[in-house]
Structure formats: C-alpha cells, structure tokens
PDB file of N, CA and C in Angstrom:
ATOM      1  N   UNK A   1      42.840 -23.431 -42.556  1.00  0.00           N
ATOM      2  CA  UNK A   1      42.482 -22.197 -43.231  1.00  0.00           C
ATOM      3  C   UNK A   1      43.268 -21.054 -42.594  1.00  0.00           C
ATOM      4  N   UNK A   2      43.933 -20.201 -43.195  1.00  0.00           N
ATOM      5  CA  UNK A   2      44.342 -19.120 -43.097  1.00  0.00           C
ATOM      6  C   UNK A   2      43.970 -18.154 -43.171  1.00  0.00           C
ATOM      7  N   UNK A   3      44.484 -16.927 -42.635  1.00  0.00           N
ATOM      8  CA  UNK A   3      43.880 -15.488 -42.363  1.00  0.00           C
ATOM      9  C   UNK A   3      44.388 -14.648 -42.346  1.00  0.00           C
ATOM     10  N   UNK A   4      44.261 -13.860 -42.924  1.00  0.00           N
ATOM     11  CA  UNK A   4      45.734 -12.402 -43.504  1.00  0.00           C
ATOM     12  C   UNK A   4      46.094 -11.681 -42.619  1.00  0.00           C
ATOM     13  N   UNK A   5      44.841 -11.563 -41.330  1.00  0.00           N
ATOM     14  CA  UNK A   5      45.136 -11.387 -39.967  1.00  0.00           C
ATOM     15  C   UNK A   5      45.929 -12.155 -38.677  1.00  0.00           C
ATOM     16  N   UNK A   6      45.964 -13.452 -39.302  1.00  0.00           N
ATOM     17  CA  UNK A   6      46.437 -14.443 -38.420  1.00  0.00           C
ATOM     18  C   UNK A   6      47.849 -14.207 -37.695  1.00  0.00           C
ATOM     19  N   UNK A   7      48.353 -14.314 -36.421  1.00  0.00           N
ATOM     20  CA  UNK A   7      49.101 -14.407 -36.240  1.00  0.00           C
ATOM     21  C   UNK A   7      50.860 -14.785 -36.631  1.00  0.00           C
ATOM     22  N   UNK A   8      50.436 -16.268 -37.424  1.00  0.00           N
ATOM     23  CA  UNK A   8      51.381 -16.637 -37.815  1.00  0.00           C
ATOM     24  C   UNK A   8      51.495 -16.307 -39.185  1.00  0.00           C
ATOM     25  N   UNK A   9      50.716 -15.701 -39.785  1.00  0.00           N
ATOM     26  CA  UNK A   9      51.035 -15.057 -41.085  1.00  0.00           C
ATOM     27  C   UNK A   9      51.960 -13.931 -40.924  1.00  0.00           C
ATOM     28  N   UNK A  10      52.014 -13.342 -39.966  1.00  0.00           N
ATOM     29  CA  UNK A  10      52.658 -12.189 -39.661  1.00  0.00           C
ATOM     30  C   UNK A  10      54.682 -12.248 -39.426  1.00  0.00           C
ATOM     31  N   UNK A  11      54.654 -13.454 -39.126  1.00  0.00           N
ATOM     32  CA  UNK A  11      56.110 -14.040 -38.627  1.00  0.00           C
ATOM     33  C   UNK A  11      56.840 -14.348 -40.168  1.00  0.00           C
ATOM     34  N   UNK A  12      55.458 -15.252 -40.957  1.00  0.00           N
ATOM     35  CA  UNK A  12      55.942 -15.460 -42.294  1.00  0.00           C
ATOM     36  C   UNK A  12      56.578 -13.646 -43.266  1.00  0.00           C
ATOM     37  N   UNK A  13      55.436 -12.879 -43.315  1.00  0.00           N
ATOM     38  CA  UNK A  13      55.750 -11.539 -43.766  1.00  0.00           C
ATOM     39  C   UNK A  13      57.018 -10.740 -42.845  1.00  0.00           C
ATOM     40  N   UNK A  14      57.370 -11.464 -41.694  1.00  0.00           N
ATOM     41  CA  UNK A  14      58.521 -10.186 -40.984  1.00  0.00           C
ATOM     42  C   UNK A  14      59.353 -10.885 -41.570  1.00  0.00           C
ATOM     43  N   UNK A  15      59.696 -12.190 -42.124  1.00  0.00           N
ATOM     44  CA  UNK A  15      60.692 -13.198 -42.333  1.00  0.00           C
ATOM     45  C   UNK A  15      61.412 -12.875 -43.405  1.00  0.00           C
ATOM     46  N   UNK A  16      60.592 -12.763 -44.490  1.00  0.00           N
ATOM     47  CA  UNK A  16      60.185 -12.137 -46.348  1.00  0.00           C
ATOM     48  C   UNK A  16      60.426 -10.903 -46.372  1.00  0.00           C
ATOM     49  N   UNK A  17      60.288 -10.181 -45.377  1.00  0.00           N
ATOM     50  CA  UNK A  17      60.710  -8.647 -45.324  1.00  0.00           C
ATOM     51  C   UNK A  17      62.463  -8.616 -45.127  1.00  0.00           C
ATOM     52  N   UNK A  18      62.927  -9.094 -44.005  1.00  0.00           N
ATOM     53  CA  UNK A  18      63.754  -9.587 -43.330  1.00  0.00           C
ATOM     54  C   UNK A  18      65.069  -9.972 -44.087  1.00  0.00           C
ATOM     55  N   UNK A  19      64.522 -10.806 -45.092  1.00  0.00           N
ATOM     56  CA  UNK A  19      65.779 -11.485 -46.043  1.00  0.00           C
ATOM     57  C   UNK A  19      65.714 -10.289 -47.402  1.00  0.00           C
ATOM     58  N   UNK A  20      64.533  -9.369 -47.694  1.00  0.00           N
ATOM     59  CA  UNK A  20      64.587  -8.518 -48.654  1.00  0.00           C
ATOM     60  C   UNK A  20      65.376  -7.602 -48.108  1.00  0.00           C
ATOM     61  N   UNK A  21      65.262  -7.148 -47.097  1.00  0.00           N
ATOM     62  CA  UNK A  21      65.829  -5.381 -46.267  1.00  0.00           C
ATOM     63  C   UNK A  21      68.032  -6.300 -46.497  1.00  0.00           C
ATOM     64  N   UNK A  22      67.806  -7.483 -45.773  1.00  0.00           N
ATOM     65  CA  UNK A  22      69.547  -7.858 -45.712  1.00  0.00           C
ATOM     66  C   UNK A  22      70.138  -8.276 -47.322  1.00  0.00           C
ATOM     67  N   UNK A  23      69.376  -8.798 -47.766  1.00  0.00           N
ATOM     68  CA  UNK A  23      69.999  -9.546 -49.201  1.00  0.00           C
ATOM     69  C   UNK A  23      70.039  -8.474 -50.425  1.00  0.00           C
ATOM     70  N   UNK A  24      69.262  -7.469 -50.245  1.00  0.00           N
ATOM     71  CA  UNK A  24      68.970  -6.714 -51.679  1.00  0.00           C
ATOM     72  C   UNK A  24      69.084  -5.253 -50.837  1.00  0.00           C
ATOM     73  N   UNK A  25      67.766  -4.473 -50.525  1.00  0.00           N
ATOM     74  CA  UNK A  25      67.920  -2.699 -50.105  1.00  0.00           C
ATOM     75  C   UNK A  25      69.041  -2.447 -49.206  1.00  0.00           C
ATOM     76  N   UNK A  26      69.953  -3.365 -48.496  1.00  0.00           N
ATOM     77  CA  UNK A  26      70.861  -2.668 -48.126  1.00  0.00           C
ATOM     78  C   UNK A  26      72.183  -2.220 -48.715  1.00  0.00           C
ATOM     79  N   UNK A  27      72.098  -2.383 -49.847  1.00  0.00           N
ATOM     80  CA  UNK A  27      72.830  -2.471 -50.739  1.00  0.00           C
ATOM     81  C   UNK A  27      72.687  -1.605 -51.753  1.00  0.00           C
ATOM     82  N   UNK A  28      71.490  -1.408 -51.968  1.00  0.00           N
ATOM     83  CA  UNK A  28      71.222  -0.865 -53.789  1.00  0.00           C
ATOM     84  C   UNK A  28      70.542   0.628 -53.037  1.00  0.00           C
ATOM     85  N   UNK A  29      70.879   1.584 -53.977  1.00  0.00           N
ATOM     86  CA  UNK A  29      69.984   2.853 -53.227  1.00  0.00           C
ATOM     87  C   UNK A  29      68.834   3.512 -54.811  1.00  0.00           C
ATOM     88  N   UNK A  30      67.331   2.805 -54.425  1.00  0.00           N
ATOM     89  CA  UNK A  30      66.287   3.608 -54.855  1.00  0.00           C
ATOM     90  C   UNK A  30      65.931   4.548 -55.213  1.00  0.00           C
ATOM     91  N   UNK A  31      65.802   5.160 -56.472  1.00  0.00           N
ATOM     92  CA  UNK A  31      65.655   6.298 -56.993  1.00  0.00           C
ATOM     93  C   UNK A  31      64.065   6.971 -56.858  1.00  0.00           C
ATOM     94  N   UNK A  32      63.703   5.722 -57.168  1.00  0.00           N
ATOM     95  CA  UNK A  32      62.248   6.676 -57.596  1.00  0.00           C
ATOM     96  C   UNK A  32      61.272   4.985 -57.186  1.00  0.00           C
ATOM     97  N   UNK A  33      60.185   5.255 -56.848  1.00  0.00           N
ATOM     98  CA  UNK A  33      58.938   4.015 -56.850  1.00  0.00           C
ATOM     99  C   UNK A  33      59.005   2.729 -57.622  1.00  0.00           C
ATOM    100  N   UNK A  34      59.262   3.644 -58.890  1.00  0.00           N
ATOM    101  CA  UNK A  34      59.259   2.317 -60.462  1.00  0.00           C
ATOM    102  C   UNK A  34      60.583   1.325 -60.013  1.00  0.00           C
ATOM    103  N   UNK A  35      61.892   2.178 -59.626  1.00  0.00           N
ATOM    104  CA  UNK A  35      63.129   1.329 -59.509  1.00  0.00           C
ATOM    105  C   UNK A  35      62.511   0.440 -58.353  1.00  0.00           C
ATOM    106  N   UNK A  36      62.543   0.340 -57.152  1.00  0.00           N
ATOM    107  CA  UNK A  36      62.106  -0.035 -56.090  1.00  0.00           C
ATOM    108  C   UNK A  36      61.050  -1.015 -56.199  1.00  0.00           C
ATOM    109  N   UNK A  37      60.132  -0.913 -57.079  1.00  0.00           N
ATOM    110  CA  UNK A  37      59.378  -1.668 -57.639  1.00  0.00           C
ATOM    111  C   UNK A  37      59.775  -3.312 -58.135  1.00  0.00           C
ATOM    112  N   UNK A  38      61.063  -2.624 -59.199  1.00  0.00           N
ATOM    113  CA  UNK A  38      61.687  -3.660 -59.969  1.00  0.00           C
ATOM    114  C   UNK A  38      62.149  -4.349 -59.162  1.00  0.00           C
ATOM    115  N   UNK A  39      63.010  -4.180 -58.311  1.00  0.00           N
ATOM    116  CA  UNK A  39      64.142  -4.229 -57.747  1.00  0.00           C
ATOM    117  C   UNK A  39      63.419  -5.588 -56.031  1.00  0.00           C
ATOM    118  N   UNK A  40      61.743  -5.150 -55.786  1.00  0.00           N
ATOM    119  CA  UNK A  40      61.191  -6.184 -54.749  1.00  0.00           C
ATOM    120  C   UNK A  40      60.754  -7.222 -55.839  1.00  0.00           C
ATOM    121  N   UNK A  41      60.149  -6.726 -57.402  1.00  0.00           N
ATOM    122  CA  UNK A  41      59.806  -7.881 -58.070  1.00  0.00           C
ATOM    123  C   UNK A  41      60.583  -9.162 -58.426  1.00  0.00           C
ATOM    124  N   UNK A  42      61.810  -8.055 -58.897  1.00  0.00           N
ATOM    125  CA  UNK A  42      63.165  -9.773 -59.295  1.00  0.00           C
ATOM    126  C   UNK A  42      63.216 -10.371 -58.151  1.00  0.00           C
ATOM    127  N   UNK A  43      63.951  -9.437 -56.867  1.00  0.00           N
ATOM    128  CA  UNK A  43      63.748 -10.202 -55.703  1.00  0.00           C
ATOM    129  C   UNK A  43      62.743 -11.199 -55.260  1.00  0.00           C
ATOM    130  N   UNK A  44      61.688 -10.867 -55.516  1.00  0.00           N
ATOM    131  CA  UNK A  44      61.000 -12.292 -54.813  1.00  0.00           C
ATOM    132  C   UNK A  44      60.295 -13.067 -56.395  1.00  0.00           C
ATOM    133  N   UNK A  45      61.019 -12.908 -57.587  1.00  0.00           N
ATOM    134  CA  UNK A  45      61.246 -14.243 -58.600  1.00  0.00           C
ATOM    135  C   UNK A  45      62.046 -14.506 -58.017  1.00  0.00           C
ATOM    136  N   UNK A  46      63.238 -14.753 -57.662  1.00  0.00           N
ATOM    137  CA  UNK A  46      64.631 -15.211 -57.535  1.00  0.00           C
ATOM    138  C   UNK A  46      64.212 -15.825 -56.228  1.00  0.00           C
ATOM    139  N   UNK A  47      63.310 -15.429 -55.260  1.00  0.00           N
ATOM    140  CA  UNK A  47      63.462 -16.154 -53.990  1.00  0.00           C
ATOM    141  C   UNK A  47      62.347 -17.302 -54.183  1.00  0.00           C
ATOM    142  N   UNK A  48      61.415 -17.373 -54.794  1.00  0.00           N
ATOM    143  CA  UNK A  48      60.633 -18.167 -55.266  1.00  0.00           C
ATOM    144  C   UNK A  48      61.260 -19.256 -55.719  1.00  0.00           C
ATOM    145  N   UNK A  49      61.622 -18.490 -57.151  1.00  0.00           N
ATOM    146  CA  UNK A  49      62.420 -19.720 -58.515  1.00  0.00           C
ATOM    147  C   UNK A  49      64.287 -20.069 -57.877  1.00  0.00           C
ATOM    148  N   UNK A  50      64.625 -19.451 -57.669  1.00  0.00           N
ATOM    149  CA  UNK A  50      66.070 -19.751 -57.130  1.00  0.00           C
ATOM    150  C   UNK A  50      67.006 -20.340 -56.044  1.00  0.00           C
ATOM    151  N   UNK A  51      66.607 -19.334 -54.983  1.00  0.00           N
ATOM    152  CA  UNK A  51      67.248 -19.041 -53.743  1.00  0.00           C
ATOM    153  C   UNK A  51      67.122 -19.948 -53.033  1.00  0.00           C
ATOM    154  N   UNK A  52      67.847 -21.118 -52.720  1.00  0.00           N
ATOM    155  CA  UNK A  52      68.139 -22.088 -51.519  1.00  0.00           C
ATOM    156  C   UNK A  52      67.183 -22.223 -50.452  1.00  0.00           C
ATOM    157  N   UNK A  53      66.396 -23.024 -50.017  1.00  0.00           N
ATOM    158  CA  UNK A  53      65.752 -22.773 -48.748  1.00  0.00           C
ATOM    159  C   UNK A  53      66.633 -24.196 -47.732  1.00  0.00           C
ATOM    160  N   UNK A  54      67.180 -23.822 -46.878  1.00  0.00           N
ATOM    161  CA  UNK A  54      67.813 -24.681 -45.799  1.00  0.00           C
ATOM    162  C   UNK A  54      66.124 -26.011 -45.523  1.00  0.00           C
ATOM    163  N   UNK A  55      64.924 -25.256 -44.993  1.00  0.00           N
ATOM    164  CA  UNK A  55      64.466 -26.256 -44.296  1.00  0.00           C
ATOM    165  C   UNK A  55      64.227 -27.553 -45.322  1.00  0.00           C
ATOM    166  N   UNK A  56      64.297 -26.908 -46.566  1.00  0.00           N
ATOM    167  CA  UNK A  56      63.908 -28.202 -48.166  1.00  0.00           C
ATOM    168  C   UNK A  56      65.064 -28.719 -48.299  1.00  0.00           C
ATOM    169  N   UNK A  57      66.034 -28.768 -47.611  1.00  0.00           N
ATOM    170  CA  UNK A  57      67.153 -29.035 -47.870  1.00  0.00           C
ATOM    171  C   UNK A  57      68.379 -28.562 -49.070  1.00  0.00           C
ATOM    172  N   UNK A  58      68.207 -27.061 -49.075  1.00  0.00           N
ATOM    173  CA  UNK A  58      68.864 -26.388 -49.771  1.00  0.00           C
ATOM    174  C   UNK A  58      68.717 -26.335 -51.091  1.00  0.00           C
ATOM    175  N   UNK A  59      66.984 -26.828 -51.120  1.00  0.00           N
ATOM    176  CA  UNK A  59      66.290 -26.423 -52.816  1.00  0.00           C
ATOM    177  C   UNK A  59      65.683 -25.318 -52.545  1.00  0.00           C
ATOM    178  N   UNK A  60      65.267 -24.742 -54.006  1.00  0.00           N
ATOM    179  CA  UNK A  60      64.313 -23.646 -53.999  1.00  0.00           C
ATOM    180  C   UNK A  60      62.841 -24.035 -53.675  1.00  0.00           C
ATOM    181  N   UNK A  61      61.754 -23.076 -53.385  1.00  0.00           N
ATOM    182  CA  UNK A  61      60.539 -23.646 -53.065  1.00  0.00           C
ATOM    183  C   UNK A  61      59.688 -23.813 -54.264  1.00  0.00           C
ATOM    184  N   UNK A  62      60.362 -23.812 -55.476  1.00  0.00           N
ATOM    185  CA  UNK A  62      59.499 -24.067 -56.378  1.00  0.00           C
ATOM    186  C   UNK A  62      59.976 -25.452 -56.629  1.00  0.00           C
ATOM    187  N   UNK A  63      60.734 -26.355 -55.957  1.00  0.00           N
ATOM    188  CA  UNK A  63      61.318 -27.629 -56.571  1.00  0.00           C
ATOM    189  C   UNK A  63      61.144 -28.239 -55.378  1.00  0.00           C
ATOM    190  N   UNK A  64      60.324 -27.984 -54.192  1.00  0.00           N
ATOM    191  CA  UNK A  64      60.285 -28.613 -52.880  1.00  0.00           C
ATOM    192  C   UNK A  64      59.562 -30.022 -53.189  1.00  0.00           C
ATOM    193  N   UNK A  65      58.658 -30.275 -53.832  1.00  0.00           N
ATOM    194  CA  UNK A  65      58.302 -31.579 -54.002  1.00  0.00           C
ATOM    195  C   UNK A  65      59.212 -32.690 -55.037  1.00  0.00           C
ATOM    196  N   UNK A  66      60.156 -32.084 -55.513  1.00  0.00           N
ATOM    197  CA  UNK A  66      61.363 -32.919 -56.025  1.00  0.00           C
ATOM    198  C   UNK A  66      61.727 -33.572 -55.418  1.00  0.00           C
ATOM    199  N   UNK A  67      62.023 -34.995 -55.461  1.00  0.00           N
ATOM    200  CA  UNK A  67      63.488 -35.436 -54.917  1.00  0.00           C
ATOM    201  C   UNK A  67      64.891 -34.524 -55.117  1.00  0.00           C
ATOM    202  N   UNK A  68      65.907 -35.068 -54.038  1.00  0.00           N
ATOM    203  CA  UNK A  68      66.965 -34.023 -53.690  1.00  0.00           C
ATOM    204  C   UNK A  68      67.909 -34.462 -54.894  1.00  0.00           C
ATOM    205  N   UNK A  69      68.691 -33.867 -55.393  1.00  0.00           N
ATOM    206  CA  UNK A  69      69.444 -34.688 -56.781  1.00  0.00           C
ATOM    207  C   UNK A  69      70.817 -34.934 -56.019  1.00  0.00           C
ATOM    208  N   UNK A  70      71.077 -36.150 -56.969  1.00  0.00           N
ATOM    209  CA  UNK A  70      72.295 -37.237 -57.077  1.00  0.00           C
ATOM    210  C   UNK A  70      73.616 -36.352 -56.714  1.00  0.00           C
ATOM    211  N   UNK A  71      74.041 -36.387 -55.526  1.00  0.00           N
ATOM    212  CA  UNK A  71      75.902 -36.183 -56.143  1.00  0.00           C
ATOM    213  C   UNK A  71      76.464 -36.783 -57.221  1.00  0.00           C
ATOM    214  N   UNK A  72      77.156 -36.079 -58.030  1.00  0.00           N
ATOM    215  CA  UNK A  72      78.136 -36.787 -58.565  1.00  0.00           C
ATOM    216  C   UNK A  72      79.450 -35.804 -59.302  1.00  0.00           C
ATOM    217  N   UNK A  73      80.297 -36.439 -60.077  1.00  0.00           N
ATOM    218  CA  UNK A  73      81.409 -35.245 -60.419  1.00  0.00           C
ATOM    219  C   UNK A  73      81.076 -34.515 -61.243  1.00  0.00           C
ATOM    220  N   UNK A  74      81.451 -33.468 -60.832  1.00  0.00           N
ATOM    221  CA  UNK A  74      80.757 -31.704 -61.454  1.00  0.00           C
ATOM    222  C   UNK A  74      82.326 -31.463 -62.428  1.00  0.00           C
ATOM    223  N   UNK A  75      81.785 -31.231 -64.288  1.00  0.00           N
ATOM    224  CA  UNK A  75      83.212 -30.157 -64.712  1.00  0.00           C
ATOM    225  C   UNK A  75      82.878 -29.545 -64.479  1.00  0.00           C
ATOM    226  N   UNK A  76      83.276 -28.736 -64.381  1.00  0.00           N
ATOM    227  CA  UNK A  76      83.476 -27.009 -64.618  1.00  0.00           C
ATOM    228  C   UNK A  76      83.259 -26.325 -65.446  1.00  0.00           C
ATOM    229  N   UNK A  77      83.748 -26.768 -66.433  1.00  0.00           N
ATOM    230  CA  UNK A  77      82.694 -26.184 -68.042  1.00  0.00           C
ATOM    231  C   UNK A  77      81.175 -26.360 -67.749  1.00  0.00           C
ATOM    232  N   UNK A  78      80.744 -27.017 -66.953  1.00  0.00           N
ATOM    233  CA  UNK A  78      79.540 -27.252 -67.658  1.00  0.00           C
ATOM    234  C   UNK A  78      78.379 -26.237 -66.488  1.00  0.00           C
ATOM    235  N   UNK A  79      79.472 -25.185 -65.549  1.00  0.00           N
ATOM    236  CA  UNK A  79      78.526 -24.717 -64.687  1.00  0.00           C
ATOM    237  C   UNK A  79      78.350 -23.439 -65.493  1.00  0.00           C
ATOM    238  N   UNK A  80      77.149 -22.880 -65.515  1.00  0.00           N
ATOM    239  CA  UNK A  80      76.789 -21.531 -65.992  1.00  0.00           C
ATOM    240  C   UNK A  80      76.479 -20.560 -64.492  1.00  0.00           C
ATOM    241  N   UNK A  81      76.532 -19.087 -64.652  1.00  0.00           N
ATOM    242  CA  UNK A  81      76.070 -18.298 -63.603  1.00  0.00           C
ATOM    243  C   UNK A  81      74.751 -17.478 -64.548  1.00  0.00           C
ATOM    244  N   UNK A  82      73.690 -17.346 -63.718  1.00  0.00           N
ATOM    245  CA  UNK A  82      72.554 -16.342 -63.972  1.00  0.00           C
ATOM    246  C   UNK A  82      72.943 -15.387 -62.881  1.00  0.00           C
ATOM    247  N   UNK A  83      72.672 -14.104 -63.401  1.00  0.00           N
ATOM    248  CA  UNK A  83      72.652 -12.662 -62.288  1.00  0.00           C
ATOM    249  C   UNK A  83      72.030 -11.961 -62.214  1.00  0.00           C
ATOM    250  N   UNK A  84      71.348 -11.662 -61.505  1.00  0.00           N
ATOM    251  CA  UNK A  84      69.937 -10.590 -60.773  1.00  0.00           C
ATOM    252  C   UNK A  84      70.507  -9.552 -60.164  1.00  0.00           C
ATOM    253  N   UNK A  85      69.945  -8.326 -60.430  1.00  0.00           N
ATOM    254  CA  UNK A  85      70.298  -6.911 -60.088  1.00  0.00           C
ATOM    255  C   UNK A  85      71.253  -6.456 -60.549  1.00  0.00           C
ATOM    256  N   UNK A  86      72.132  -7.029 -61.394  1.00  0.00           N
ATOM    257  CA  UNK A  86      73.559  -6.266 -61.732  1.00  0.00           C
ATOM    258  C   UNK A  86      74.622  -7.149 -60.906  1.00  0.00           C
ATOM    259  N   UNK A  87      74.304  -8.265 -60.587  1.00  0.00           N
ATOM    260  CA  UNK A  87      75.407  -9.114 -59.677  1.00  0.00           C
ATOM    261  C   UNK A  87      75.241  -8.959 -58.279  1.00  0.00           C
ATOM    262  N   UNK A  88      74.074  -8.478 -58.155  1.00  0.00           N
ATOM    263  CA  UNK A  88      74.017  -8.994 -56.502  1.00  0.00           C
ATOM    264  C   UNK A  88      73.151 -10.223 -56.049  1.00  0.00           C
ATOM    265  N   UNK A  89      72.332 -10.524 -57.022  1.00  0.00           N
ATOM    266  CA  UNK A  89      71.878 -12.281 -56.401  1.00  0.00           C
ATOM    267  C   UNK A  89      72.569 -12.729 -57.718  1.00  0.00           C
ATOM    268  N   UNK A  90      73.028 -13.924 -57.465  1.00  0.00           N
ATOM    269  CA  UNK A  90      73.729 -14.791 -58.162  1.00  0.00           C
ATOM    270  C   UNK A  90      72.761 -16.359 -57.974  1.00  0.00           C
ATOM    271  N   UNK A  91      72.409 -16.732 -59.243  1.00  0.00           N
ATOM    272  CA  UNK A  91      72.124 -18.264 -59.561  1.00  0.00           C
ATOM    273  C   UNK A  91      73.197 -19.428 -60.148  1.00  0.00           C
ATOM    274  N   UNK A  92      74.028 -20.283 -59.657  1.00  0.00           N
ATOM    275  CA  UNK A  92      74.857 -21.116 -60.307  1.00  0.00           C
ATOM    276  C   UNK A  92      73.955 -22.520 -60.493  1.00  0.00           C
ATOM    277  N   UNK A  93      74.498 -23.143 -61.735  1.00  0.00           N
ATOM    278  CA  UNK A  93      73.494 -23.751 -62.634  1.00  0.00           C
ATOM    279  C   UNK A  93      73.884 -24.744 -63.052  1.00  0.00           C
ATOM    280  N   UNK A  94      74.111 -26.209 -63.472  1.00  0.00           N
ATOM    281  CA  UNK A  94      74.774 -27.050 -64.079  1.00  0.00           C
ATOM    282  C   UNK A  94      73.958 -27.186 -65.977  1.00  0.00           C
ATOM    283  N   UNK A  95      74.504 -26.722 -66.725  1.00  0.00           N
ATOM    284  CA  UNK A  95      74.143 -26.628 -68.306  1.00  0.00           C
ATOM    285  C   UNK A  95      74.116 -28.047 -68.905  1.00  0.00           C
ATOM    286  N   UNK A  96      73.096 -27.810 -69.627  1.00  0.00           N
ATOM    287  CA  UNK A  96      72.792 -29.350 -70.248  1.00  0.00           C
ATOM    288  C   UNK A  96      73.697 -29.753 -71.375  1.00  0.00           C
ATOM    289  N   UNK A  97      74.243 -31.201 -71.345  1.00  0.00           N
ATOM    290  CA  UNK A  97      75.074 -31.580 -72.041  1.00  0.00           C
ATOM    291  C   UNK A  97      74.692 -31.482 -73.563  1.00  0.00           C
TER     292      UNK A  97
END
C-alpha cells in the first residue's frame, strides 16, 4: 500500500518532474496557465502512451505487459512519424500493411 506521503513516492514525482522541466519547458516559453496546461497534458499522454522506458526494455508503459516485438527488416515506406508540441516530442511508428 502506498501513500502520497511516502517517501518513495516522492523520488517517483522528482523523476516525472525531471524528464518534464529537460524534455519539454526548457524549450517552449509559456504564455499564460491554459498554454502550460496543454503543454504538461500532451506531455504526460506521450510519456504514458509513447515515450520509451529503458527499464521495460525500451517500450512504453502502456505496453509493459507485452512481449518485446520481433526484429525483422524494416522499409521505409512503411515508417510513419506522429508529433507532439509542434515537433518537439516525436513518435516513429511502423504503418499497417
């Protein structure tokens, strides 16, 4: 059981802060609340649904109970890019045949 006070909850939130302040606000400059708003919401869809996690072995954490998928030969036609913020997070994608 966990506790919003807990210690190690706290390491998790400096972590999540951490990759938001380097990957996204150092970059983009905030106008007003609403932008800033948007701008932590895509961010943590994209870190949820997207963004690589090393310890899953370089899946997202919404696919952590997946098996890891097959190598095999990639065309090139068939990769698509998704883009978050105007091109600062980038999703690359393999498109269904």
């Amino acid at each position: 059981m966990k506790f919003p006070g807990a210690p190690i909850a706290n390491c998790f939130a400096e972590s999540w802060i951490g990759h938001l302040k380097r990957e996204c606000l150092n970059t983009l400059f905030c106008f007003s609340l609403r932008q800033l708003d948007h701008v932590v919401q895509t961010y943590a869809h994209y870190y949820n649904t997207f963004r690589p996690h090393q310890s899953l072995g370089n899946r997202p954490l919404i696919a952590r109970h997946e098996p890891p998928p097959v190598a095999d030969e990639i065309d090139p036609a068939t990769i698509g890019c998704q883009r978050f913020l105007g091109g600062l997070l980038n999703h690359c994608y393999r498109r269904a045949a």
